[in-house]
PDB file of N, CA and C in Angstrom:
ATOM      1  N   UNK A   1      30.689 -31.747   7.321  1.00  0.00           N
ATOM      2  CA  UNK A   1      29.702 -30.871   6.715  1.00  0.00           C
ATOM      3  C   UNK A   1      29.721 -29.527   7.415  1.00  0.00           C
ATOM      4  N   UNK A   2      29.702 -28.694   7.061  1.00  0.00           N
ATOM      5  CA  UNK A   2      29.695 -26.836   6.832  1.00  0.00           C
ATOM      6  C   UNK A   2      28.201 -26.592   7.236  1.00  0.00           C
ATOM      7  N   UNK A   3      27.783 -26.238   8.191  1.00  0.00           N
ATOM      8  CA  UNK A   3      26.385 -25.661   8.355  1.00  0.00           C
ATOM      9  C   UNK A   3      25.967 -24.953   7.549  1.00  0.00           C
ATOM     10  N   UNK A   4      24.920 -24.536   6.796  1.00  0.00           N
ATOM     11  CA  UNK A   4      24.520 -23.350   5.868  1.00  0.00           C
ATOM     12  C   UNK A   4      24.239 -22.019   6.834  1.00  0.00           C
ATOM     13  N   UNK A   5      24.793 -21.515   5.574  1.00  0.00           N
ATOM     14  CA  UNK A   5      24.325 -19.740   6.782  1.00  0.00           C
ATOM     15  C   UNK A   5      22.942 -19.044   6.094  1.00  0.00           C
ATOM     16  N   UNK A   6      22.062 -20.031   6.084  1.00  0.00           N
ATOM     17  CA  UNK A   6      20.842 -19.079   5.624  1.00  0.00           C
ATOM     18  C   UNK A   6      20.233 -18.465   6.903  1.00  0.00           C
ATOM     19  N   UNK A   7      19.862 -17.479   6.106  1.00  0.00           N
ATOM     20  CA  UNK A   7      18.905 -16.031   7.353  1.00  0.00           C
ATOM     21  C   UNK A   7      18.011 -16.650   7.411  1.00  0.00           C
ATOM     22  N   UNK A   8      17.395 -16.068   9.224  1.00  0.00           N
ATOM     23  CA  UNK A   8      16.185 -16.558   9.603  1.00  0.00           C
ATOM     24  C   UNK A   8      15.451 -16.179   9.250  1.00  0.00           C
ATOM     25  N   UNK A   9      15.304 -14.727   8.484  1.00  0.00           N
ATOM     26  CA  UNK A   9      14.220 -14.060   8.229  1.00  0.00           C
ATOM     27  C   UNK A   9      13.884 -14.586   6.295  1.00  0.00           C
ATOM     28  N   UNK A  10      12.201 -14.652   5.884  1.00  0.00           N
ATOM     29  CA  UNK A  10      12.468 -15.267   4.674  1.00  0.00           C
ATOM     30  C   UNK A  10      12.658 -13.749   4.238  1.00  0.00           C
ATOM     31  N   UNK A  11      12.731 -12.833   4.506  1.00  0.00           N
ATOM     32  CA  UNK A  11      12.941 -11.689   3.837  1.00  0.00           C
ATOM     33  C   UNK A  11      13.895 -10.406   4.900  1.00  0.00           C
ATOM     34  N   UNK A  12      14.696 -10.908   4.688  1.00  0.00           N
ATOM     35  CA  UNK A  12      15.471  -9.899   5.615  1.00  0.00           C
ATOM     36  C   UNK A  12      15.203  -8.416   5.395  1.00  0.00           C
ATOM     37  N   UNK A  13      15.369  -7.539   6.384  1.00  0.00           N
ATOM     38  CA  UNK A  13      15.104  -6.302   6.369  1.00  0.00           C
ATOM     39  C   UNK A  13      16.498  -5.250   6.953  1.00  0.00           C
ATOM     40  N   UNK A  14      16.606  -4.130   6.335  1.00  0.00           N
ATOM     41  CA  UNK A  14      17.741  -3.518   6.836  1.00  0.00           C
ATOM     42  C   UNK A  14      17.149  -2.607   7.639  1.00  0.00           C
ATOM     43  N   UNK A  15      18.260  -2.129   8.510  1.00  0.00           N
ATOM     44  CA  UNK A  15      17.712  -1.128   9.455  1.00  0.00           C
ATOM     45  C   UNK A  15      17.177   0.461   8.955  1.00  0.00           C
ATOM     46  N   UNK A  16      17.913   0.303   7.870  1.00  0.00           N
ATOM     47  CA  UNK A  16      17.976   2.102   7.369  1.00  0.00           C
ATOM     48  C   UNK A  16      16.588   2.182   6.059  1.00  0.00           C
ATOM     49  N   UNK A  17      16.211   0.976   6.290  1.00  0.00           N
ATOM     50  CA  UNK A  17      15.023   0.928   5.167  1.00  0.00           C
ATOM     51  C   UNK A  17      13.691   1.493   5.355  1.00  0.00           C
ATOM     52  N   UNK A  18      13.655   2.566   4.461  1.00  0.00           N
ATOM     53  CA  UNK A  18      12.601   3.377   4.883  1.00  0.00           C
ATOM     54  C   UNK A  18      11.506   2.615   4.112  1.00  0.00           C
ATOM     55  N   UNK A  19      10.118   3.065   4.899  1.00  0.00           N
ATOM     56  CA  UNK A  19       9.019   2.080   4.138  1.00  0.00           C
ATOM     57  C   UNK A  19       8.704   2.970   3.124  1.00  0.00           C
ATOM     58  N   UNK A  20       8.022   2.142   1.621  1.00  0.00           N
ATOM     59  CA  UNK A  20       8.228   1.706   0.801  1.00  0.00           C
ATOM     60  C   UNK A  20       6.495   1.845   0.430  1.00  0.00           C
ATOM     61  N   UNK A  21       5.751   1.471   1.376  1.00  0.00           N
ATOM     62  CA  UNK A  21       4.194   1.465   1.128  1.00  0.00           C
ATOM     63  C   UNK A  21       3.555   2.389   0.510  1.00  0.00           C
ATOM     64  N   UNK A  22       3.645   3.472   0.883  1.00  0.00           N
ATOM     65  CA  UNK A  22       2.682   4.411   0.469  1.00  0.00           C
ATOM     66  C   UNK A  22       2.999   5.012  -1.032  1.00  0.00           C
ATOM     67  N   UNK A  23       4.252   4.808  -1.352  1.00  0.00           N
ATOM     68  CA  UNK A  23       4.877   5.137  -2.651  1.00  0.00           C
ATOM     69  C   UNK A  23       4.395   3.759  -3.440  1.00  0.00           C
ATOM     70  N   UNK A  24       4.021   2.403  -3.234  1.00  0.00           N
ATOM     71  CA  UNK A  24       3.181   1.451  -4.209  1.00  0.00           C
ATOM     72  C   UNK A  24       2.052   1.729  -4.077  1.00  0.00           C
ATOM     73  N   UNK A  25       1.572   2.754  -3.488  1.00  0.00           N
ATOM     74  CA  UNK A  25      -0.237   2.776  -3.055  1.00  0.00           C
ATOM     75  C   UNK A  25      -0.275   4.231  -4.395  1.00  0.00           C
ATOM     76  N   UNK A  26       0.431   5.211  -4.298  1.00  0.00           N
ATOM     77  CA  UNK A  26       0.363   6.057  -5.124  1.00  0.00           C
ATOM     78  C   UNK A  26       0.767   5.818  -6.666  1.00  0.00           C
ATOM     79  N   UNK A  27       1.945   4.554  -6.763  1.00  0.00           N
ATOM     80  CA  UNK A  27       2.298   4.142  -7.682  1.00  0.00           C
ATOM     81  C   UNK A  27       0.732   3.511  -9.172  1.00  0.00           C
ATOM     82  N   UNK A  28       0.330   2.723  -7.975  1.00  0.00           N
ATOM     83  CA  UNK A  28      -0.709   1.991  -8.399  1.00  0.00           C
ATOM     84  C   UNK A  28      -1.638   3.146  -8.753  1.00  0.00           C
ATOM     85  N   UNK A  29      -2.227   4.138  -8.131  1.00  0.00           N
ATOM     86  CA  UNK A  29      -3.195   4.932  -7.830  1.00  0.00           C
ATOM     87  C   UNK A  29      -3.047   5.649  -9.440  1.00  0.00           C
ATOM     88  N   UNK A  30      -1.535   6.311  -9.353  1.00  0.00           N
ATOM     89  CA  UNK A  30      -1.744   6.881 -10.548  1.00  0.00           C
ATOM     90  C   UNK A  30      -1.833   6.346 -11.999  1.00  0.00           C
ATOM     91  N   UNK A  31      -1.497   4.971 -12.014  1.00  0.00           N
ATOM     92  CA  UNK A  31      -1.863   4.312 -13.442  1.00  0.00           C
ATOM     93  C   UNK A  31      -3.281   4.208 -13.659  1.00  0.00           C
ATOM     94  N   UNK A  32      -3.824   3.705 -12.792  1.00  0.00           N
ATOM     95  CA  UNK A  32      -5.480   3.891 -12.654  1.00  0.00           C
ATOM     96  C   UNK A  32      -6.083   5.093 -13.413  1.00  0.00           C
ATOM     97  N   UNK A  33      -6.003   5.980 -12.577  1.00  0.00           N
ATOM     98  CA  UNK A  33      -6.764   7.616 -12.434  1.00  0.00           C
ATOM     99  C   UNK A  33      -6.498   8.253 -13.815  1.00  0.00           C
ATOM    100  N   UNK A  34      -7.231   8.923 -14.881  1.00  0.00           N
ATOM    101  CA  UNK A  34      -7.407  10.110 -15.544  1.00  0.00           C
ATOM    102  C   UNK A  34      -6.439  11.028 -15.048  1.00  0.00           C
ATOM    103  N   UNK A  35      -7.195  11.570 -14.065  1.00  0.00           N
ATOM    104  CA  UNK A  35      -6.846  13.042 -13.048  1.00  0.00           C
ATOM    105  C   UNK A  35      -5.560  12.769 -12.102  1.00  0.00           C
ATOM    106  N   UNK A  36      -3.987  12.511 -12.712  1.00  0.00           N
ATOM    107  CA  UNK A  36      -3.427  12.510 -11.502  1.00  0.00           C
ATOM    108  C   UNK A  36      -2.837  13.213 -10.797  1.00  0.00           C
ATOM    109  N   UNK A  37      -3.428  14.280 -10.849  1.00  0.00           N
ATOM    110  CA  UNK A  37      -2.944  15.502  -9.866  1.00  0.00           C
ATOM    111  C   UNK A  37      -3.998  15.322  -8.843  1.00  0.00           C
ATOM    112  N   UNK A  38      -5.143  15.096  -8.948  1.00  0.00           N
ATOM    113  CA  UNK A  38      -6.014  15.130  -7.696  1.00  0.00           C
ATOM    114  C   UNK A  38      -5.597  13.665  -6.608  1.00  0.00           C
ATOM    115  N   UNK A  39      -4.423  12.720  -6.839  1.00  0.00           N
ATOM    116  CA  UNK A  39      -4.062  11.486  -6.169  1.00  0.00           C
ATOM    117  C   UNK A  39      -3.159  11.763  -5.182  1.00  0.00           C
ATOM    118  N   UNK A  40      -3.761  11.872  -3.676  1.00  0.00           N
ATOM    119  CA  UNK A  40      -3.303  12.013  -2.580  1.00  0.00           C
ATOM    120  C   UNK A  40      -3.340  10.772  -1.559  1.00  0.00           C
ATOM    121  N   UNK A  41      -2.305  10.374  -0.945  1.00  0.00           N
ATOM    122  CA  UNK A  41      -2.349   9.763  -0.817  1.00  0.00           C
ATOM    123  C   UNK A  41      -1.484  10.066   0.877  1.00  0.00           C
ATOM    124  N   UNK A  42      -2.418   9.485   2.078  1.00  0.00           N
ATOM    125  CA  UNK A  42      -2.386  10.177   3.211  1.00  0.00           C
ATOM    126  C   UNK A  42      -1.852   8.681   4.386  1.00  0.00           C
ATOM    127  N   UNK A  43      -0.646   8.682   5.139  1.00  0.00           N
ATOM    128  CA  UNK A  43      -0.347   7.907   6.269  1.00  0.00           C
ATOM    129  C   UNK A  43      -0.417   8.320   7.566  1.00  0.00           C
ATOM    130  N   UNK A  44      -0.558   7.439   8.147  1.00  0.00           N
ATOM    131  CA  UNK A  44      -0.855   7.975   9.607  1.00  0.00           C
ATOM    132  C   UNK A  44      -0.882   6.649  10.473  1.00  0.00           C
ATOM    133  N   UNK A  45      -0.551   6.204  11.429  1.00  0.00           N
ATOM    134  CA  UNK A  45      -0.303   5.309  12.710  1.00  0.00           C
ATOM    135  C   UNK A  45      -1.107   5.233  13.756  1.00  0.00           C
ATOM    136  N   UNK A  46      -1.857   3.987  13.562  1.00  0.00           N
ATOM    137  CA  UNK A  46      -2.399   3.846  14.825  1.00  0.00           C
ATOM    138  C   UNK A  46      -2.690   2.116  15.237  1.00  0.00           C
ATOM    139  N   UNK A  47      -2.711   1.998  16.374  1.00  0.00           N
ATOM    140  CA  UNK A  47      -2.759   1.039  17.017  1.00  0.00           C
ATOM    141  C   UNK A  47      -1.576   0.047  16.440  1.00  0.00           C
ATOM    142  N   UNK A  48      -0.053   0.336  16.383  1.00  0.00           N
ATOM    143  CA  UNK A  48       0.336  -0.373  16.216  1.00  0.00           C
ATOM    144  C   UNK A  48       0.697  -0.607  14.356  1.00  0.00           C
ATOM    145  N   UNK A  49      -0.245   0.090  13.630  1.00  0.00           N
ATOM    146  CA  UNK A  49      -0.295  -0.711  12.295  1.00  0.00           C
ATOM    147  C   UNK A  49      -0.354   0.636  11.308  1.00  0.00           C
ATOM    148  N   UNK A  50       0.182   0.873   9.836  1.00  0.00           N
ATOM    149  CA  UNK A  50       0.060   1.718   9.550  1.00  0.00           C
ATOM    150  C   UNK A  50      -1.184   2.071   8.541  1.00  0.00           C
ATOM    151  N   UNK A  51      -1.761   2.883   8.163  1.00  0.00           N
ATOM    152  CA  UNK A  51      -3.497   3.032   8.018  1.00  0.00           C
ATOM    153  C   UNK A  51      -2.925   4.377   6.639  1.00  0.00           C
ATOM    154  N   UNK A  52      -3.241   4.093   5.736  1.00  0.00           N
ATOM    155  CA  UNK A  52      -3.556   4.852   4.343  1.00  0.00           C
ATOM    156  C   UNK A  52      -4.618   4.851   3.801  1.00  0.00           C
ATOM    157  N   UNK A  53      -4.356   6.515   3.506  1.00  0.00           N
ATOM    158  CA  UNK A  53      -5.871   6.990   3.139  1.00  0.00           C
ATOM    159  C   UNK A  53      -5.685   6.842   1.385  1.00  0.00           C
ATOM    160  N   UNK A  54      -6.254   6.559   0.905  1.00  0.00           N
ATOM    161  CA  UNK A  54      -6.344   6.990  -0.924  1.00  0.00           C
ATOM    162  C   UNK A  54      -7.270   8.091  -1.163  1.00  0.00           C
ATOM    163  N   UNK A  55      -7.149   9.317  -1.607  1.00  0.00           N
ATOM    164  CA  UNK A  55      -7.910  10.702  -2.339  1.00  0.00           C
ATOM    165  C   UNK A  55      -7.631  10.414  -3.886  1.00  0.00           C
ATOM    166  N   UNK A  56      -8.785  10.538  -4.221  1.00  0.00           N
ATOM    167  CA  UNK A  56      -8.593  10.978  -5.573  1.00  0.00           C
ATOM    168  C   UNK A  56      -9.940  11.282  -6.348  1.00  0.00           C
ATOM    169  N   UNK A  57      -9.941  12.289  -7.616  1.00  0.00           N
ATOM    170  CA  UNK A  57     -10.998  12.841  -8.092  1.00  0.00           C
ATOM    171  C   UNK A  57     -12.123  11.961  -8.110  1.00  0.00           C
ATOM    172  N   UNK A  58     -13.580  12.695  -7.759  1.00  0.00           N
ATOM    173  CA  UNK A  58     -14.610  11.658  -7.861  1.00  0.00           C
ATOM    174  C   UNK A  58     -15.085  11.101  -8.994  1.00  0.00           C
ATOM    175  N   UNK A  59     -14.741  11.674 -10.423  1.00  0.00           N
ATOM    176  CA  UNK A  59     -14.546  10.741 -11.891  1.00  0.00           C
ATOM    177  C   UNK A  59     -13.455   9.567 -11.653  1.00  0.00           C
ATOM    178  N   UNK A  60     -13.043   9.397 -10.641  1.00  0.00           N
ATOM    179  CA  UNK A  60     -11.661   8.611 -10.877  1.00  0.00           C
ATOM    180  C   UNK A  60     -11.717   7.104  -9.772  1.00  0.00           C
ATOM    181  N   UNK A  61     -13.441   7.252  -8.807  1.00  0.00           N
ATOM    182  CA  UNK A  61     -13.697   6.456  -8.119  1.00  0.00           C
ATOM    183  C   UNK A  61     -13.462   5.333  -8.353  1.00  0.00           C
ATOM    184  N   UNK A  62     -14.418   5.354  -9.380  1.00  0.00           N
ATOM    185  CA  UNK A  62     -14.724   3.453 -10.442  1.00  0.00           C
ATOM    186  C   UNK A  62     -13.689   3.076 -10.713  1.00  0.00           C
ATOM    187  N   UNK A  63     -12.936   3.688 -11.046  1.00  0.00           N
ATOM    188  CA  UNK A  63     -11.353   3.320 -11.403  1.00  0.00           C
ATOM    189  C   UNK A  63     -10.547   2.645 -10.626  1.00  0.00           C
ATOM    190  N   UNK A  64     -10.498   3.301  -9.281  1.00  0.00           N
ATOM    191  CA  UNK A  64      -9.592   3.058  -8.234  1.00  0.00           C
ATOM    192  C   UNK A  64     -10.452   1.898  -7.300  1.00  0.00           C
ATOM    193  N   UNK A  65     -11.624   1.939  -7.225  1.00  0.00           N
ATOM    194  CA  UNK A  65     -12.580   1.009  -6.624  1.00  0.00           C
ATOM    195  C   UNK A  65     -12.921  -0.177  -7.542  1.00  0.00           C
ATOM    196  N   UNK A  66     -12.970  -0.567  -8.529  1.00  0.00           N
ATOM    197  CA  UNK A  66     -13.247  -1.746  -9.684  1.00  0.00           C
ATOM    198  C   UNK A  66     -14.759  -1.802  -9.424  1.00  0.00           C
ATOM    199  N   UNK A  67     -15.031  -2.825 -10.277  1.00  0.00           N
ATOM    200  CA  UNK A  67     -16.500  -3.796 -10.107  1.00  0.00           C
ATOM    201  C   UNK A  67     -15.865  -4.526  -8.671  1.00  0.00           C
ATOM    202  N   UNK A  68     -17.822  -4.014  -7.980  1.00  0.00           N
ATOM    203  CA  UNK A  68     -17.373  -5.087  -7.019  1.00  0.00           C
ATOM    204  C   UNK A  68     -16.790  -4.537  -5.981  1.00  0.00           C
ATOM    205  N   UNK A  69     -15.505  -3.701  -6.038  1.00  0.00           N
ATOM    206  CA  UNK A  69     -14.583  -3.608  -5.197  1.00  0.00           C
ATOM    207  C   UNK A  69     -13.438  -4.419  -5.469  1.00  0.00           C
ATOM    208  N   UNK A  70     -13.206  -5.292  -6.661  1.00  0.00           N
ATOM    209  CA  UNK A  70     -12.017  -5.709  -7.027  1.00  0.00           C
ATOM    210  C   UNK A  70     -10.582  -5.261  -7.346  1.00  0.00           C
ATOM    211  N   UNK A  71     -10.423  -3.765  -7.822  1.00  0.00           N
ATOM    212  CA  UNK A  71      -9.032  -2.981  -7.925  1.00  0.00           C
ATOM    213  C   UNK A  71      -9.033  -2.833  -5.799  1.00  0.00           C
ATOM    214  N   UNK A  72      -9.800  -2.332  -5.568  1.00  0.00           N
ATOM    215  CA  UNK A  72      -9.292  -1.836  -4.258  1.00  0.00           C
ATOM    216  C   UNK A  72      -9.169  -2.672  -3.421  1.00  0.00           C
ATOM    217  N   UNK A  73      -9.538  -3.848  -3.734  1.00  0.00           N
ATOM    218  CA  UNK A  73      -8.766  -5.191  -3.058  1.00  0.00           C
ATOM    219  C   UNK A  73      -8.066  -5.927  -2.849  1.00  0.00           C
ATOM    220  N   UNK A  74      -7.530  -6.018  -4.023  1.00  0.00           N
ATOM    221  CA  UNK A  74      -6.319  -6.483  -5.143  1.00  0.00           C
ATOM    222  C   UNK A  74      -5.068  -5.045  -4.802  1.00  0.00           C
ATOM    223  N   UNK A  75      -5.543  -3.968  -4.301  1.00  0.00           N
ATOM    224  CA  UNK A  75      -3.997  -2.896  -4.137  1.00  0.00           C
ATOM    225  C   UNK A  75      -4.317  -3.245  -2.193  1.00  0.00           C
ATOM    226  N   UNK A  76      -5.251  -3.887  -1.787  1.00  0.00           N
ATOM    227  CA  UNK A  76      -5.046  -3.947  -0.294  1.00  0.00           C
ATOM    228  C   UNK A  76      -3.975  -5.183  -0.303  1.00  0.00           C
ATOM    229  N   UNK A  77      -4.259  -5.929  -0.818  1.00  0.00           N
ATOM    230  CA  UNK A  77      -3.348  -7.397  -0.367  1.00  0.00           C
ATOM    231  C   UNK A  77      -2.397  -7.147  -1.134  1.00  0.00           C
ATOM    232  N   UNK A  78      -2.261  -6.407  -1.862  1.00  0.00           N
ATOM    233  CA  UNK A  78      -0.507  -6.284  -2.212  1.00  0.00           C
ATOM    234  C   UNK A  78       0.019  -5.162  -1.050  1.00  0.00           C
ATOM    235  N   UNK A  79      -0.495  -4.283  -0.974  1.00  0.00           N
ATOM    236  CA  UNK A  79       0.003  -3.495   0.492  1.00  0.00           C
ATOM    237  C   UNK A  79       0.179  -4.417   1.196  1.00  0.00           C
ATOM    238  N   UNK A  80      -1.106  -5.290   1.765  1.00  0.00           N
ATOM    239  CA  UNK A  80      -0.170  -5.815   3.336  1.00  0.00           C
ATOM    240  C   UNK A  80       0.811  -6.930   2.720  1.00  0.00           C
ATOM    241  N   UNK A  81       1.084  -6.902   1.545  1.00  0.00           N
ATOM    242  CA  UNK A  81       2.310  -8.274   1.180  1.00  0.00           C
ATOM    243  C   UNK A  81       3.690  -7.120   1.619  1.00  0.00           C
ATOM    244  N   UNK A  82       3.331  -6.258   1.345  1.00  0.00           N
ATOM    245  CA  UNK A  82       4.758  -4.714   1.112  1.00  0.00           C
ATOM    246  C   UNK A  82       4.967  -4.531   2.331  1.00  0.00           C
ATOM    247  N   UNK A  83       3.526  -4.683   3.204  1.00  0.00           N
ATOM    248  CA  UNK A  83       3.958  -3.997   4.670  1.00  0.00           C
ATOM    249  C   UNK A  83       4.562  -5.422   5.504  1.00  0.00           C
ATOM    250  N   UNK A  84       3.974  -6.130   5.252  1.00  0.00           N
ATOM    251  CA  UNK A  84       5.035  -7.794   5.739  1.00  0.00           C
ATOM    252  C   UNK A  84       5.700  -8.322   5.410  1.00  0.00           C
ATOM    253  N   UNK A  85       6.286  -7.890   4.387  1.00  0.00           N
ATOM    254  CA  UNK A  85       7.927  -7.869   4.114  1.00  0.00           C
ATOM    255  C   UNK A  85       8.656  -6.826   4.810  1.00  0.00           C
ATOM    256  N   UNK A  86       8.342  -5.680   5.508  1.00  0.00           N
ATOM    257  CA  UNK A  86       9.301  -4.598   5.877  1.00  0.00           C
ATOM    258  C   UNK A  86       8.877  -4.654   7.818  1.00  0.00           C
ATOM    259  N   UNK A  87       8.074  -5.868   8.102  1.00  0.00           N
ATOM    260  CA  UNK A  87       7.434  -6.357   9.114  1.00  0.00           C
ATOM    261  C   UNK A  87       6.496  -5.535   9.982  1.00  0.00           C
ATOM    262  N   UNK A  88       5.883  -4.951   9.012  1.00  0.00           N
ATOM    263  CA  UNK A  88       4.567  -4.015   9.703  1.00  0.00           C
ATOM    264  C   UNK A  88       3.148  -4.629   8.947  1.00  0.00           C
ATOM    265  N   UNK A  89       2.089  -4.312   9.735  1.00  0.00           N
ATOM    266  CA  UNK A  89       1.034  -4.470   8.882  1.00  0.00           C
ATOM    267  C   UNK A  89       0.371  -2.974   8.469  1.00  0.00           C
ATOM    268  N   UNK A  90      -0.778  -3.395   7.695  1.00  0.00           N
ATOM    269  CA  UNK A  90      -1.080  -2.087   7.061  1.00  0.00           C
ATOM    270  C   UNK A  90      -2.437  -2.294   6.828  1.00  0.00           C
ATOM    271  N   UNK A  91      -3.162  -1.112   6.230  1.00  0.00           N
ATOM    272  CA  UNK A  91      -4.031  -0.920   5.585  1.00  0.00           C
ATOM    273  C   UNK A  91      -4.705   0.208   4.980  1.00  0.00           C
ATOM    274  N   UNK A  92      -5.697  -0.121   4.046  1.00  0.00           N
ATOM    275  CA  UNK A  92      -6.059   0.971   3.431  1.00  0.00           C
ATOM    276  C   UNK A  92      -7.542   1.397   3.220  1.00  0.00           C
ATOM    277  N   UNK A  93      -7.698   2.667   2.820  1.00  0.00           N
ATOM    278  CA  UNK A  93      -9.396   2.949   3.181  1.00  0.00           C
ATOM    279  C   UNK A  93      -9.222   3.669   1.660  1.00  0.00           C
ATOM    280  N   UNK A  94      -9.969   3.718   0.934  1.00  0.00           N
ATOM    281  CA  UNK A  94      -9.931   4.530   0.036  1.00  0.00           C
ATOM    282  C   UNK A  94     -11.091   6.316   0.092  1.00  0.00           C
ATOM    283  N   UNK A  95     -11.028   6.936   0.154  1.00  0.00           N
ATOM    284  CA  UNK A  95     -11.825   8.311   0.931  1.00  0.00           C
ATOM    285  C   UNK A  95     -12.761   8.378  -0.412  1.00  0.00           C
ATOM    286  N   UNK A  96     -14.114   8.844   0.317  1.00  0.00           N
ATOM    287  CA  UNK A  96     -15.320   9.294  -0.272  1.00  0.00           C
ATOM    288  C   UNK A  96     -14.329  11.075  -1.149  1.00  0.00           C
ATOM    289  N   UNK A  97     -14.887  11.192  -2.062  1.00  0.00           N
ATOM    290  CA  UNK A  97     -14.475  13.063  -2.132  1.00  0.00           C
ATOM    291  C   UNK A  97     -14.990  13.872  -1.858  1.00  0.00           C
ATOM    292  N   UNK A  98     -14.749  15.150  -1.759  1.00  0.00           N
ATOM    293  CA  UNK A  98     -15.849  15.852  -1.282  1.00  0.00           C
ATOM    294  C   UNK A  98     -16.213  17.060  -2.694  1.00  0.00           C
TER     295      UNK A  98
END
């Protein structure tokens, strides 16, 4: 018998693979939103983990926030599924507007 050569990783990752996150956070953002020119969408690093901001017009809150808080919960756990496949964690805040 031939050992199998399966990878250890269940999702292998390449080295040159740039992340991928913040482009499904905007992806998502803009099917949502009316207004998608006002959809900004902001990264930044800390402690280890990467932290996204969501902007977008204040008609466009309810949208991006659901009943409840259900859309903006439902685009958090698919982020950290995106960011633990590329083996980072993540998260997201969605911003008050001003």
């Amino acid at each position: 018998m031939q050992p199998s050569s399966k990878p250890t990783q269940k999702y292998p990752r390449t080295i040159d693979q740039e992340s991928h996150i913040k482009e499904l956070i905007e992806y998502i953002a803009l099917s949502l939103v009316e207004d998608p020119s006002q959809v900004v969408v902001s990264q930044y690093r800390g402690g280890g983990r990467e932290n996204l901001e969501l902007h977008v017009a204040r008609e466009d809150m309810g949208r991006v926030i659901g009943k409840g808080g259900r859309i903006a919960n439902a685009m958090r756990i698919l982020l950290r599924v995106a960011a633990a496949r590329e083996g980072k964690q993540a998260n997201l805040d969605v911003a008050e507007p001003k």
